[in-house]
Protein backbone atom coordinates (compact mmCIF):
# COMPACT_ATOMS: atom_id res chain seq x y z
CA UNK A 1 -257.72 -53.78 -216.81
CA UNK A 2 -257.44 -53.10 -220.28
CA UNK A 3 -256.82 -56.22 -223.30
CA UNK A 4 -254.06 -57.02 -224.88
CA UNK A 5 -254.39 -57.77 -229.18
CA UNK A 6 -255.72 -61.27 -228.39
CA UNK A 7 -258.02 -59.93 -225.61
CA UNK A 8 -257.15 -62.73 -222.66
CA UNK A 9 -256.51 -62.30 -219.41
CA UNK A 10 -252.78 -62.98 -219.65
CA UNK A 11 -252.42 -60.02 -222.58
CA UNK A 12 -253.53 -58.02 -219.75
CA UNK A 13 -251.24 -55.20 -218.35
CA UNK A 14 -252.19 -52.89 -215.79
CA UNK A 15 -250.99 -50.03 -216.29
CA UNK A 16 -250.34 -49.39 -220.29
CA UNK A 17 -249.07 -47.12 -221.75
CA UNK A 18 -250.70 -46.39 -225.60
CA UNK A 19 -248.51 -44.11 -226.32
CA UNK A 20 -246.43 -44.81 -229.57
CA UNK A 21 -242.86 -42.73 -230.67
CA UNK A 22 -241.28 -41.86 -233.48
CA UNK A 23 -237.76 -43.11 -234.03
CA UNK A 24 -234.91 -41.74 -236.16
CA UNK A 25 -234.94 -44.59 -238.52
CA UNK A 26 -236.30 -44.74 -241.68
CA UNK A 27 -239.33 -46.41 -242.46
CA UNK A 28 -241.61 -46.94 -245.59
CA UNK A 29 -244.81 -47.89 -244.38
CA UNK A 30 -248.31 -48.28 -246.46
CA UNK A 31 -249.34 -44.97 -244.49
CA UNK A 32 -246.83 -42.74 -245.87
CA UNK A 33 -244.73 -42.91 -242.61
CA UNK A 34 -240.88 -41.75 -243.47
CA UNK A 35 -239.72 -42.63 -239.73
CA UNK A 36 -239.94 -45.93 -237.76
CA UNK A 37 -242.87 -45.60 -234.99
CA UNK A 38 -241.51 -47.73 -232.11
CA UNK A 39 -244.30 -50.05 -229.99
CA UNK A 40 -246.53 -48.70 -226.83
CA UNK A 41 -245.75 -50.47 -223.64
CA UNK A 42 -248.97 -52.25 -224.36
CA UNK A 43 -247.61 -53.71 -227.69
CA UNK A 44 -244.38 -54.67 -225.66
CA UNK A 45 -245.97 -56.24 -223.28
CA UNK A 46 -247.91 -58.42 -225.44
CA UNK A 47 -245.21 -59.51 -227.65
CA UNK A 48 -243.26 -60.00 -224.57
CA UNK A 49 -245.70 -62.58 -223.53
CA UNK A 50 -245.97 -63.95 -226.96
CA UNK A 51 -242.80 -64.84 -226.86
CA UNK A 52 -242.30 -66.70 -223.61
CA UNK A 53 -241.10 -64.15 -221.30
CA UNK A 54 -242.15 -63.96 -217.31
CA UNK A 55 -242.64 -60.94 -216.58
CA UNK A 56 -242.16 -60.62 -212.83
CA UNK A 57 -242.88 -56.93 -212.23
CA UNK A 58 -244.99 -55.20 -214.81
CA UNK A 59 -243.57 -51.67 -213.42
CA UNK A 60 -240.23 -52.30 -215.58
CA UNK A 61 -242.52 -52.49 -218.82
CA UNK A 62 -241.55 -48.57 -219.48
CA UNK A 63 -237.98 -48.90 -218.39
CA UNK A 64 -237.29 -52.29 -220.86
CA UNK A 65 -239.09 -49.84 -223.69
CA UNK A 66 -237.17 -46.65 -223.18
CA UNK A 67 -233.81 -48.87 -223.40
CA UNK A 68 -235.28 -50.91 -226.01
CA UNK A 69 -235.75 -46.88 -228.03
CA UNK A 70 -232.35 -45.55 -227.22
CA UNK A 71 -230.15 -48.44 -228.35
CA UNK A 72 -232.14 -48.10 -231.46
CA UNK A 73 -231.61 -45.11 -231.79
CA UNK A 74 -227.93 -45.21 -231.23
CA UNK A 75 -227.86 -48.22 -233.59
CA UNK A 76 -229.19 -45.69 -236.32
CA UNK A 77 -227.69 -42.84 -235.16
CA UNK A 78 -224.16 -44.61 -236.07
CA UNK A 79 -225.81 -45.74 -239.36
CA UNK A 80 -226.48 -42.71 -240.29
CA UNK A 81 -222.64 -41.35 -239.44
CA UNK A 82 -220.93 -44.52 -241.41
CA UNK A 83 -223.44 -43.26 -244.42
CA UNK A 84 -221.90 -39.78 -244.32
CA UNK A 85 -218.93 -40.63 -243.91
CA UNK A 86 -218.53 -43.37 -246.77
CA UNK A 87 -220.96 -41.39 -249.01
């Protein structure tokens, strides 16, 4: 089973995904990134735990990130039209 950051047992997910995305947001990050990189499932897991939550079923890891992506997304998306349109 692969660590979490803190490398316990209970930052321990088993099946991760390390896979990061890129969002639609902008983002000026010490690496030159222009766009916002949204978490792996790993990364959501762990703060997830950090932050109190029982996770019952670590199968609906993916599902909680892929909403978690797309209402960014929509929350910039509309950004982005109230810019044009004011601008």
């Amino acid at each position: 089973i692969p660590r979490g950051s803190s490398g316990n047992d209970s930052d321990a997910f088993a099946s991760p995904g390390g896979e990061k995305s890129k969002g639609c947001a902008p983002s000026h990050q010490p690496d030159g990134s222009s766009r916002w990189v949204y978490p792996s499932e790993q990364q959501l897991y762990n703060a997830m735990r950090r932050k109190g939550w029982d996770i019952q079923d670590e199968s609906t890891v993916p599902h909680v990130l892929r909403i978690h992506n797309a209402v960014n997304e929509r929350g910039w998306a509309e950004v982005r039209r109230w810019e044009k349109e004011l601008h």
